[in-house]
Protein backbone atom coordinates (compact mmCIF):
# COMPACT_ATOMS: atom_id res chain seq x y z
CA UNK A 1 46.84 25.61 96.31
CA UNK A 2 44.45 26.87 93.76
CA UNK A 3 44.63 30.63 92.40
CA UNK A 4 41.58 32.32 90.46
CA UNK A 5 41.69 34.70 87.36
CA UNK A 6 41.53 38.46 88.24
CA UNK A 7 37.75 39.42 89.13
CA UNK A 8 35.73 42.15 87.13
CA UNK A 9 32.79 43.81 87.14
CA UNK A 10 30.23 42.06 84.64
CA UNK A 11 28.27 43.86 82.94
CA UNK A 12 25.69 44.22 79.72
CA UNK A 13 27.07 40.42 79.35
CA UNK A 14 30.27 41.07 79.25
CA UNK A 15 33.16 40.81 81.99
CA UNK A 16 34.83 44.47 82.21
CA UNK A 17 38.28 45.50 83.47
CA UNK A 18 38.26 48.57 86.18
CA UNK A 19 41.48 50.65 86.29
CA UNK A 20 41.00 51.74 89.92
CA UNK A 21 42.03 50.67 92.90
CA UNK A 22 41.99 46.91 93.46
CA UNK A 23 41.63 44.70 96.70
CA UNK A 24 43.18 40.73 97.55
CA UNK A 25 41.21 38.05 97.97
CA UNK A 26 42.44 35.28 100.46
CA UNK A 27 41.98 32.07 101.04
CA UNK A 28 41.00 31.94 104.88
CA UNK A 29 42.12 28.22 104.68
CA UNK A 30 45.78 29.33 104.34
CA UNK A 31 46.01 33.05 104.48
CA UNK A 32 46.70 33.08 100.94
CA UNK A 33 46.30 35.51 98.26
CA UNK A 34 43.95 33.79 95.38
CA UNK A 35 42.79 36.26 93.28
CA UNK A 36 42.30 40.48 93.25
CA UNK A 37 38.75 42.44 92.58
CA UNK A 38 38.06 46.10 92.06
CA UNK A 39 36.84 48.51 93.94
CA UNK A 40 34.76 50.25 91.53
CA UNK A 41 33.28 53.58 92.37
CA UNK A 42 29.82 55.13 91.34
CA UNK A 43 30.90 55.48 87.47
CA UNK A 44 30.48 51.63 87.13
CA UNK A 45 26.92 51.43 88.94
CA UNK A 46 25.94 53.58 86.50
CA UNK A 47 27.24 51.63 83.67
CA UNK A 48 25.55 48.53 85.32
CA UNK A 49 21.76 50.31 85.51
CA UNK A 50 22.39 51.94 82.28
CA UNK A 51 22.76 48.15 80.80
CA UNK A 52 19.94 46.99 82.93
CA UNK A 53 17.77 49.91 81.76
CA UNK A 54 18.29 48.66 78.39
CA UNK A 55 17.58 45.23 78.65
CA UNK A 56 14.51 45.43 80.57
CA UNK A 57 11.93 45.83 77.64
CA UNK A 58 12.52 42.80 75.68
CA UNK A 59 13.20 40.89 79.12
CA UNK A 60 10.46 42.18 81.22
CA UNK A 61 7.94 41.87 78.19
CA UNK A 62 9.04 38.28 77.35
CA UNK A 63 6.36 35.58 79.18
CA UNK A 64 7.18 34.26 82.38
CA UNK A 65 7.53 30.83 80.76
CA UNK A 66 9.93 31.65 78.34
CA UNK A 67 11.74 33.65 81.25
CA UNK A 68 12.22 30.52 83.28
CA UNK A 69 13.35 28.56 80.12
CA UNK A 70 16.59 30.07 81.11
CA UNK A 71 16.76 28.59 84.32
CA UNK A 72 15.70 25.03 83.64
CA UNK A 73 18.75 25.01 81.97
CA UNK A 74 20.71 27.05 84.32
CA UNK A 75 19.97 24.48 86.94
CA UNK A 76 21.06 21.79 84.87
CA UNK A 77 24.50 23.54 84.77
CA UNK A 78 24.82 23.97 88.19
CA UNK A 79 24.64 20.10 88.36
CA UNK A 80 26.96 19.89 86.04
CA UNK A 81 29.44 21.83 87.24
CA UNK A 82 28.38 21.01 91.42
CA UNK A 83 32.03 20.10 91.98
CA UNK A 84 33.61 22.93 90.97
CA UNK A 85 31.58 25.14 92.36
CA UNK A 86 31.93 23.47 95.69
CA UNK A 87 35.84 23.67 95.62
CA UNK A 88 35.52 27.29 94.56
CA UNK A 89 33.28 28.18 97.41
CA UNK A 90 35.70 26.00 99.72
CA UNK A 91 38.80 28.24 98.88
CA UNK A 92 37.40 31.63 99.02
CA UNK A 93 35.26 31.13 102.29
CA UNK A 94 36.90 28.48 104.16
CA UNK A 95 33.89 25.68 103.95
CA UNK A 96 34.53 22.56 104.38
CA UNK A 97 34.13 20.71 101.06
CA UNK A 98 30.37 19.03 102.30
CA UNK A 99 29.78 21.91 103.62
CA UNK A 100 30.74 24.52 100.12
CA UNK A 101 28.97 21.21 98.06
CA UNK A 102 25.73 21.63 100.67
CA UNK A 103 25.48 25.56 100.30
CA UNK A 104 25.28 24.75 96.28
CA UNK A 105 23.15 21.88 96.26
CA UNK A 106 20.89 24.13 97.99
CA UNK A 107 20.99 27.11 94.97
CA UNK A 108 20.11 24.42 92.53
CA UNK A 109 16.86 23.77 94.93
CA UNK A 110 16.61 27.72 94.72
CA UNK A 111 16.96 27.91 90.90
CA UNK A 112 14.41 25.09 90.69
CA UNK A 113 12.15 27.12 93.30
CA UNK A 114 11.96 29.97 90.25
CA UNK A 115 11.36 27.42 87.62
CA UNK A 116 7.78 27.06 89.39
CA UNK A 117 7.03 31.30 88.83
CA UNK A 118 4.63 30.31 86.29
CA UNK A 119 2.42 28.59 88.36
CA UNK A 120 2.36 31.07 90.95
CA UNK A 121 2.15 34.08 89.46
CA UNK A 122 -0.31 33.38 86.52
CA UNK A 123 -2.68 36.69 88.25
CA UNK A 124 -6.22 36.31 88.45
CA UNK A 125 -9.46 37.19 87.06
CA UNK A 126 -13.39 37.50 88.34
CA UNK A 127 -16.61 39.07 87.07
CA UNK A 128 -17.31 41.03 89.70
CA UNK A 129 -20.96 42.52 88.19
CA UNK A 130 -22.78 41.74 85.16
CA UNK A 131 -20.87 42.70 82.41
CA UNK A 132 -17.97 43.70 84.29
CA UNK A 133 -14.00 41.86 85.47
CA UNK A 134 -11.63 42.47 87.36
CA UNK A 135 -8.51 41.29 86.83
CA UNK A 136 -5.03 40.91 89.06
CA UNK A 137 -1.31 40.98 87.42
CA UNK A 138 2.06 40.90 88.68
CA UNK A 139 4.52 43.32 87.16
CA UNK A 140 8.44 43.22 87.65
CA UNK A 141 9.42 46.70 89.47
CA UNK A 142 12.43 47.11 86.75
CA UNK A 143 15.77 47.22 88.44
CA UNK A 144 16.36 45.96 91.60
CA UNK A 145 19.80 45.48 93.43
CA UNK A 146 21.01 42.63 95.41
CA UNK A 147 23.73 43.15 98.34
CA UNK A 148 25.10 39.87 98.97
CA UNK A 149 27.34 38.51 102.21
CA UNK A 150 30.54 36.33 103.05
CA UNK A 151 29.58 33.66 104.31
CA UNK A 152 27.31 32.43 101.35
CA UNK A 153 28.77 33.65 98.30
CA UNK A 154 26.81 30.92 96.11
CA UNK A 155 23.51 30.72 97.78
CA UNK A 156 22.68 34.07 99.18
CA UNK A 157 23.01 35.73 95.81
CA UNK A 158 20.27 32.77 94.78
CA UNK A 159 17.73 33.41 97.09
CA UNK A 160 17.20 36.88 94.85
CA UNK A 161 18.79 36.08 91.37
CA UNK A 162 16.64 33.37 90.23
CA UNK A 163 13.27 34.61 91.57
CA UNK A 164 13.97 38.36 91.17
CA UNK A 165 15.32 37.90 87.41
CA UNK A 166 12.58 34.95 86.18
CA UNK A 167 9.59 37.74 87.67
CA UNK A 168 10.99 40.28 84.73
CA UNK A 169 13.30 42.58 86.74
CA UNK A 170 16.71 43.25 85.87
CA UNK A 171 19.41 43.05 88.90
CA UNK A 172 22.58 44.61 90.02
CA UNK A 173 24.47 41.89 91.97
CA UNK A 174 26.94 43.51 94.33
CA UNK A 175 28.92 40.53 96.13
CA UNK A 176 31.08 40.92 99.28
CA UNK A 177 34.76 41.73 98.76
CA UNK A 178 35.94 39.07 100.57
CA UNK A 179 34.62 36.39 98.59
CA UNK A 180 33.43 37.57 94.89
CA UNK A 181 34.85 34.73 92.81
CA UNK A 182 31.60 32.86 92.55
CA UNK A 183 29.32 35.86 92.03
CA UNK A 184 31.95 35.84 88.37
CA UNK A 185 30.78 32.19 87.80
CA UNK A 186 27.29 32.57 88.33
CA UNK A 187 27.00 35.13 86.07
CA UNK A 188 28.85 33.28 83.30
CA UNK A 189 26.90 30.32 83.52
CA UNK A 190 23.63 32.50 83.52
CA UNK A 191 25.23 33.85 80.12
CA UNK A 192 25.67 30.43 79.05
CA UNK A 193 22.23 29.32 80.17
CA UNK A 194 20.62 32.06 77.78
CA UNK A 195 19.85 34.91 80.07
CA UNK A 196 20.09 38.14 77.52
CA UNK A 197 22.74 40.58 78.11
CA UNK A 198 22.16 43.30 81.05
CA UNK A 199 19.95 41.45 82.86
CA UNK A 200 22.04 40.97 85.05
CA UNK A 201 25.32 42.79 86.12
CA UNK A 202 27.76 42.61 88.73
CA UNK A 203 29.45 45.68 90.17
CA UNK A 204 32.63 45.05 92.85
CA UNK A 205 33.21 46.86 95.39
CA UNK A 206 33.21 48.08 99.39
CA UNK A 207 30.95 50.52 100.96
CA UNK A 208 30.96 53.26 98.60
CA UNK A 209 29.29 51.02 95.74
CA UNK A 210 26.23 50.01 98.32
CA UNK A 211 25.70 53.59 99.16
CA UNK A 212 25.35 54.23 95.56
CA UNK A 213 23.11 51.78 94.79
CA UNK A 214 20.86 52.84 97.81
CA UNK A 215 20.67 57.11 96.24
CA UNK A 216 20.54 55.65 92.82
CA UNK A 217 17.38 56.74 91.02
CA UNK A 218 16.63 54.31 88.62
CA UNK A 219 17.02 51.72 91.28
CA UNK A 220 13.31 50.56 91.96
CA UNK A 221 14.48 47.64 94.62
CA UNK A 222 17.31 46.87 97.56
CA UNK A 223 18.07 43.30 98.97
CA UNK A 224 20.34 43.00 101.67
CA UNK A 225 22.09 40.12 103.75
CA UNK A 226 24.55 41.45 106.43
CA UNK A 227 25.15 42.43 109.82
CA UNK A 228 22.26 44.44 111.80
CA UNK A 229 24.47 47.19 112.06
CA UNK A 230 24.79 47.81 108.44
CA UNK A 231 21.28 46.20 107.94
CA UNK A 232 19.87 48.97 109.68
CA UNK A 233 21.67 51.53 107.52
CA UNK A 234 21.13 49.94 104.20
CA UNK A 235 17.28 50.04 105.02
CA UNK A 236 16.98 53.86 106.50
CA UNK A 237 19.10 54.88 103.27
CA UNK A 238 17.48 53.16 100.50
CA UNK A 239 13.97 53.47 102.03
CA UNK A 240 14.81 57.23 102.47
CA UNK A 241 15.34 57.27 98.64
CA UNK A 242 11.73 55.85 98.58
CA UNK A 243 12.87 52.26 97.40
CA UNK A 244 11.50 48.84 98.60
CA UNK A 245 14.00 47.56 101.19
CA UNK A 246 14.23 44.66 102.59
CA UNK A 247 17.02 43.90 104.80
CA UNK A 248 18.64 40.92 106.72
CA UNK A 249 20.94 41.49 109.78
CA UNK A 250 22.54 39.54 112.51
CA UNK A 251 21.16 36.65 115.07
CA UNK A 252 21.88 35.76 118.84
CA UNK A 253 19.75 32.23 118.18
CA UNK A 254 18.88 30.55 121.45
CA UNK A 255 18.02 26.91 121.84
CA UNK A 256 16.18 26.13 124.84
CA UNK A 257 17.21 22.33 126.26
CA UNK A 258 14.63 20.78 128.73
CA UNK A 259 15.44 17.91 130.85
CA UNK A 260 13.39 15.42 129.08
CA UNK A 261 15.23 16.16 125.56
CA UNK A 262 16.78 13.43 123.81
CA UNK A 263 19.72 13.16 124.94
CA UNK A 264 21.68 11.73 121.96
CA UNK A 265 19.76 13.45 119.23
CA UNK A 266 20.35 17.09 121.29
CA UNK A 267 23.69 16.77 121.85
CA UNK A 268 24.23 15.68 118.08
CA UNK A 269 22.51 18.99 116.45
CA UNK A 270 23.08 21.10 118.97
CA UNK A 271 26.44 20.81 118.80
CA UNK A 272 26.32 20.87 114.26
CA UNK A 273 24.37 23.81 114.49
CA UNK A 274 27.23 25.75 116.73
CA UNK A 275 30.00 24.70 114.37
CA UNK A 276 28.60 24.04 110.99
CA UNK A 277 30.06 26.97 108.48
CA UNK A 278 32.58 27.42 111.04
CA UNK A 279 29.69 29.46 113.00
CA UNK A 280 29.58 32.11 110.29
CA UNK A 281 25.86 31.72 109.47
CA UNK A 282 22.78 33.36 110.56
CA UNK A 283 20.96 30.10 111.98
CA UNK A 284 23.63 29.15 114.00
CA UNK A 285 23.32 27.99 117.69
CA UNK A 286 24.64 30.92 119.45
CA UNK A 287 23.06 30.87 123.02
CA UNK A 288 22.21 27.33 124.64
CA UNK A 289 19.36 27.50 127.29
CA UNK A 290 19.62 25.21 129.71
CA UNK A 291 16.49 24.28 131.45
CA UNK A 292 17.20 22.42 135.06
CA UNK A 293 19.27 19.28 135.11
CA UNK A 294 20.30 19.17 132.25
CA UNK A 295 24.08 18.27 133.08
CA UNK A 296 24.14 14.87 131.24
CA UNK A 297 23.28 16.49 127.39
CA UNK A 298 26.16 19.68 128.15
CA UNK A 299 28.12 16.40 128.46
CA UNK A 300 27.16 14.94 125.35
CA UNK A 301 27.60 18.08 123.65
CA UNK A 302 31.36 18.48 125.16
CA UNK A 303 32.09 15.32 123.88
CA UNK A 304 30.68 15.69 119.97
CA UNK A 305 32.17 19.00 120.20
CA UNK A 306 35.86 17.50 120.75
CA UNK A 307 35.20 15.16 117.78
CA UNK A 308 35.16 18.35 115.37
CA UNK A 309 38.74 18.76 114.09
CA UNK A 310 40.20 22.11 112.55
CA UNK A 311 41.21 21.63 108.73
CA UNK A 312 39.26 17.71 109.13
CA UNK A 313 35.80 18.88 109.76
CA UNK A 314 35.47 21.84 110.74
CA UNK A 315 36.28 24.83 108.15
CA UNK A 316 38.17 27.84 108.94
CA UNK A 317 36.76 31.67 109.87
CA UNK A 318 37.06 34.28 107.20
CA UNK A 319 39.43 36.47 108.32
CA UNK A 320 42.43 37.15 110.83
CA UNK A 321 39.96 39.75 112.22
CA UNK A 322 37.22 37.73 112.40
CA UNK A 323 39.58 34.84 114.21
CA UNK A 324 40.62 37.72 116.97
CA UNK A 325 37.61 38.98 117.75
CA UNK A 326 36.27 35.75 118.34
CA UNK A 327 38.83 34.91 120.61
CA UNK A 328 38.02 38.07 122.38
CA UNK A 329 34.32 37.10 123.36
CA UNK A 330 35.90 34.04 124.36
CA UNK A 331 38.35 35.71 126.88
CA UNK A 332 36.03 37.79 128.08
CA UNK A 333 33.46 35.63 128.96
CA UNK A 334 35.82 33.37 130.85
CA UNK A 335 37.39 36.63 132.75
CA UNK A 336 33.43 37.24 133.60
CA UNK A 337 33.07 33.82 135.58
CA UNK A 338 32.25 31.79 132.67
CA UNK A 339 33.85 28.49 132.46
CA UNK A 340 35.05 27.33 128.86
CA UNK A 341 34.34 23.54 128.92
CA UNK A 342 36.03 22.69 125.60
CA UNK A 343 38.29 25.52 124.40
CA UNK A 344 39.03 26.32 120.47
CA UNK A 345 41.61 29.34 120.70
CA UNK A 346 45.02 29.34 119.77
CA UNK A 347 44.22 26.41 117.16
CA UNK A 348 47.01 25.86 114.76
CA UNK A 349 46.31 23.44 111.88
CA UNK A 350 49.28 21.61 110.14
CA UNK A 351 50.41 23.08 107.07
CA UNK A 352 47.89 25.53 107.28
CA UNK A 353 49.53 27.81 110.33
CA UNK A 354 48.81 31.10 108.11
CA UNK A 355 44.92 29.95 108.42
CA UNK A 356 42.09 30.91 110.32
CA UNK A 357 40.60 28.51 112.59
CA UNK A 358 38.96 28.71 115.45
CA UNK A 359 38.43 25.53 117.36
CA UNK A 360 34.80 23.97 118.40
CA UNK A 361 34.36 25.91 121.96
CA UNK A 362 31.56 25.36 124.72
CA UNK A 363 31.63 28.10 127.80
CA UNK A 364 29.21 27.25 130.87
CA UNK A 365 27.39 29.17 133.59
CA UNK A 366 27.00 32.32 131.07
CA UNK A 367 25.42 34.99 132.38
CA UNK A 368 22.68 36.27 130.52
CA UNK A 369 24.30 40.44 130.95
CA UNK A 370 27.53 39.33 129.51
CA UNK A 371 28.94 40.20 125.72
CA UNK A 372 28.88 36.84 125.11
CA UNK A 373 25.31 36.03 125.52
CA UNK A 374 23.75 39.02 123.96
CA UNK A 375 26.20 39.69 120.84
CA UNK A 376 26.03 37.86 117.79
CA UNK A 377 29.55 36.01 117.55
CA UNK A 378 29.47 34.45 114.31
CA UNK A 379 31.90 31.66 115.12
CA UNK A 380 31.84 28.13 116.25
CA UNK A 381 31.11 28.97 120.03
CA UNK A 382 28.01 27.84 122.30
CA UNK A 383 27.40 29.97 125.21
CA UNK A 384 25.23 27.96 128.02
CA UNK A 385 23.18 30.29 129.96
CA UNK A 386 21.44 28.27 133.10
CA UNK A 387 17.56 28.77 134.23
CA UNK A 388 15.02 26.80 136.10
CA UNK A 389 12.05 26.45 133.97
CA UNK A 390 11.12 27.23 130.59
CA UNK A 391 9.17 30.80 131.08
CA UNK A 392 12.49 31.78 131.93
CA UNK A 393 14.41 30.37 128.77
CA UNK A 394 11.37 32.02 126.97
CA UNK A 395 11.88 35.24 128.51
CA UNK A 396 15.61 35.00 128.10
CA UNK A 397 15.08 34.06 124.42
CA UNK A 398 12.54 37.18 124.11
CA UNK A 399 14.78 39.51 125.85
CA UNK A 400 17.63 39.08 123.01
CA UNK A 401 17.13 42.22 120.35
CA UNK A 402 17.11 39.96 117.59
CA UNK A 403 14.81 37.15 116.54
CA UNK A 404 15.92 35.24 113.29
CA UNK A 405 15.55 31.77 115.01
CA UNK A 406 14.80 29.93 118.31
CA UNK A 407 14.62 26.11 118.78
CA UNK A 408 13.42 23.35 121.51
CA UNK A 409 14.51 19.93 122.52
CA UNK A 410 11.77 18.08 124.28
CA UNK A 411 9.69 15.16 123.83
CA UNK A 412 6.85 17.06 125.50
CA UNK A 413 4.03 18.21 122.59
CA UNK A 414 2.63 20.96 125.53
CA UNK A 415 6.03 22.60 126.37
CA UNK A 416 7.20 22.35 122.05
CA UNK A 417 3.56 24.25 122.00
CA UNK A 418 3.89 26.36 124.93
CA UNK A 419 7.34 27.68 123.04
CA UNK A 420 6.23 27.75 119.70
CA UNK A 421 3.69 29.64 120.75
CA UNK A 422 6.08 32.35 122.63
CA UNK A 423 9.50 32.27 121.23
CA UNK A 424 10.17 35.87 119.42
CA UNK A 425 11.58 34.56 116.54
CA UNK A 426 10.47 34.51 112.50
CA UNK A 427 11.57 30.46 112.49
CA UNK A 428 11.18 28.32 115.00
CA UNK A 429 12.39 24.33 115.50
CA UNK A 430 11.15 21.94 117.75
CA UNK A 431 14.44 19.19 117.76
CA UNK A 432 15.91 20.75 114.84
CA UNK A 433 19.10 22.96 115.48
CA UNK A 434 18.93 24.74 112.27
CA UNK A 435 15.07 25.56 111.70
CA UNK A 436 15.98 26.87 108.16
CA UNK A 437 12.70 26.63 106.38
CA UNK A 438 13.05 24.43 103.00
CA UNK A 439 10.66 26.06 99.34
CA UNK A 440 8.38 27.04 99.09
CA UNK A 441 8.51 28.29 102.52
CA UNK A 442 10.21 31.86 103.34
CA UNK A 443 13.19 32.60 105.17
CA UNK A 444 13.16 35.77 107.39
CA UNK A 445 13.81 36.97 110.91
CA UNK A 446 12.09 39.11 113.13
CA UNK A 447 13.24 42.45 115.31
CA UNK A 448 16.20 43.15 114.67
CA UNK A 449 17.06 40.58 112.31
CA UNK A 450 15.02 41.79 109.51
CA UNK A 451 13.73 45.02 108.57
CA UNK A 452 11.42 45.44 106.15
CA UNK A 453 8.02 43.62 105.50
CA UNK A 454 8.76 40.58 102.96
CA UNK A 455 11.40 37.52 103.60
CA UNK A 456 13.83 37.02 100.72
CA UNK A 457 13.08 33.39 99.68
CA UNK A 458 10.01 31.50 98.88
CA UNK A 459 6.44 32.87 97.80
CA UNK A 460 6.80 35.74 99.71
CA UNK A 461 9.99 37.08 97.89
CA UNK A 462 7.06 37.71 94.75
CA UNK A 463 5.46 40.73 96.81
CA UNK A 464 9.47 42.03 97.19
CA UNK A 465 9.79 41.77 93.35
CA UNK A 466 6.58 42.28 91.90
CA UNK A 467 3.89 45.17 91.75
CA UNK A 468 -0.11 44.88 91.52
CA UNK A 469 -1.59 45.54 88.63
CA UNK A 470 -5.68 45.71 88.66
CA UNK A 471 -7.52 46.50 85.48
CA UNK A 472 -11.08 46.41 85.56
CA UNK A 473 -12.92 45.77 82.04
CA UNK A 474 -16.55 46.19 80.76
CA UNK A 475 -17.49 45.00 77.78
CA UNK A 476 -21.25 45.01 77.76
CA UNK A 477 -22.70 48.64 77.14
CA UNK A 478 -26.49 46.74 77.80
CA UNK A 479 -25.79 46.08 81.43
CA UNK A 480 -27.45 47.54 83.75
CA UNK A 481 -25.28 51.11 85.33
CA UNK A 482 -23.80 50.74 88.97
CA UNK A 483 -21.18 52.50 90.48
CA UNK A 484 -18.66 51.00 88.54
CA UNK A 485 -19.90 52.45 85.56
């Protein structure tokens, strides 16, 4: 069993010892203790942004391709060290090891993503009358603040640090208490890579530290990656303080199956997008619609969800909490009619009996009223909810508050359309179980799975970090007077 060094706060380059109150941190493999972090109050935010503040100048005035120089090299240490970091992610979430090694792979393709800011934000120019140009500039905002979740500690704090920090802003980089030991290696091998102190800074803590840094003045910026609940909060607080918000919240996904599907192919990433990450990811298949006979692919799907093995392939939840009220859906659901088809409670995993797992489970003949179909779980459960025809699954699917993703299995081209065309969701997938879009492409919800106006990742994280500038410039004092002179 491995055990970490204490966490701190890191900050103006340096890591940096809090004398307050501090907090475990388990691994959920085992239900072990690994390591401790503090729970720093508003005194060390302000210590953060005052470091920020300072480096921001010389940072922010630096051109973008020196900025990025940093993260060539960055990258090449996360390849470097990919290992590592995938058995560090593994212990303090619970990942399998493919799994922890998949969710890094894809921060190097984030950090590589950045490396390309200089080609996309070079600004533009036009003469727009004789004599006279306008030009176009991006400008970093100055500090921003990134509120990061559990079940990604490695690449959820990239989808903002690399693109946020190579665009000139400095960042506060609050990870979640349950698993902060990666946000502590990030930022060391950032330090390594270059990046100048106080550009970016990493404050520990629980709630009290992300209501601070949504009232904080001389924040400029909020990122968020959470539940809709606190989503919801995080954006009506810091937009209230007149920052830029945007925030990511929960997911009830819904994949539609039609009787002409492939039956192999469905029943294969159907059932990896219910229990990949354990469940404990926003793209998750949460809600299977099943479209008419369909009977032969739910078996398919039984029988690739029994090959999915606690502590073999199949990771572990987070938390005893997060074990139990899984469970409880689970119950629930099956008290409400609903019959459980291949059942995960109760799973015990040998030489791991502290841990928390929750087996693969797949619960028929949901009804679409019931907890079960309507909540986000965020484990490794599929909840089949039986219709007729597909404007039903489609008004199902539209029915469901949120709307981060919705997918369809057909080999039809006019009912992929038909649903493409429909589905409430920001990212669809036709055959795909996890319609995650890849760079330069975005990734964002809709409804209540996102609120604010720009996604997190791809081009259109550069409106979330970046400002307008527009100068207009005349030169010639011959040319003849309009009304722009």
């Amino acid at each position: 069993m491995r055990s970490y060094p204490e966490v701190h706060n890191f900050i103006a380059g340096q890591f940096v010892s809090d004398s307050g109150k501090r907090l475990d941190v388990y691994n959920p493999r085992h239900g072990k203790v690994i390591s401790s972090m503090p729970l720093s109050g508003k005194g060390a935010l302000d210590m953060a942004v005052e470091a920020a503040k300072a480096a921001f100048p010389a940072w922010s005035g630096l051109p973008v391709k020196e900025r990025v120089q940093v993260f060539f090299r960055y990258k090449t240490l996360l390849e470097k060290h990919l290992q590592e970091l995938s058995e560090l992610v593994m212990d303090e979430n619970g990942k399998t090891f493919d799994e922890a090694r998949a969710e890094v792979e894809k921060s190097i393709e984030l950090t590589e993503f950045a490396c390309s800011m200089p080609q996309l934000v070079y600004g533009e120019i036009l003469e727009v009358s004789r004599g006279v140009e306008c030009r176009v500039e991006r400008k970093p905002l100055g500090i921003v603040a990134s509120i990061a979740p559990f079940n990604f500690p490695h690449m959820v704090p990239h989808w903002t640090i690399p693109n946020a920090l190579a665009l000139g802003n400095c960042m506060i980089l609050k990870p979640s208490e349950l698993v902060p030991i990666s946000a502590q290696k990030i930022a060391s091998m950032l330090k390594e890579a270059g990046l100048p102190d106080g550009v970016l800074n990493i404050v520990n803590g629980d709630r009290e530290i992300v209501e601070a840094i949504c009232d904080h003045p001389d924040i400029s910026a909020v990122s968020f990656v959470g539940s809709t609940k606190v989503a919801k909060i995080v954006y009506q607080r810091a937009t209230g303080n007149l920052k830029r918000c945007t925030a990511l919240g929960g997911a009830k996904n819904h994949l539609v199956v039609m009787p002409d599907a492939h039956p192999a192919m469905t029943a294969s990433n159907v059932t990896a997008s219910m229990s990949g990450c354990a469940g404990q990811r926003c793209m998750a298949a949460s809600a299977m619609v099943a479209v008419g006979n369909v009977d032969h692919i739910v078996s398919g799907i039984c029988d690739e969800a029994r090959k999915i093995i606690p502590g073999e392939n199949l990771g572990s939840v987070i938390s005893e909490a997060a074990k139990e009220r899984i469970e409880k859906y689970i119950n629930e659901a099956e008290a409400a009619g609903a019959k459980v088809l291949v059942d995960g409670r109760n799973w015990k995993v040998e030489g791991f009996e502290s841990g928390y797992y929750v087996g693969p489970t797949v619960i028929d003949f949901v009804k679409p009223e019931m907890a079960i179909a309507k909540e986000e779980v965020f484990g490794p459960v599929l909840a089949i909810i039986r219709t007729q025809d597909l404007d039903s699954a489609i008004q199902i699917e539209n029915s469901s508050e949120y709307g981060n993703a919705a997918s369809i299995f057909t080999q039809s081209g006019g009912m992929a359309r038909k649903f493409m065309e429909n589905a409430s969701a920001g990212m669809i997938g036709v055959n795909i179980g996890v319609p995650v879009p890849r760079e330069p492409f975005s990734f964002g919800g809709w409804n209540d799975s996102k609120f604010g106006v720009n996604d997190i990742t791809g081009k259109s994280s550069i409106d979330l970090w970046t400002n307008l500038k527009k100068t207009s410039i005349k030169w010639n004092p011959e040319g003849k007077t309009n009304w722009m002179s």
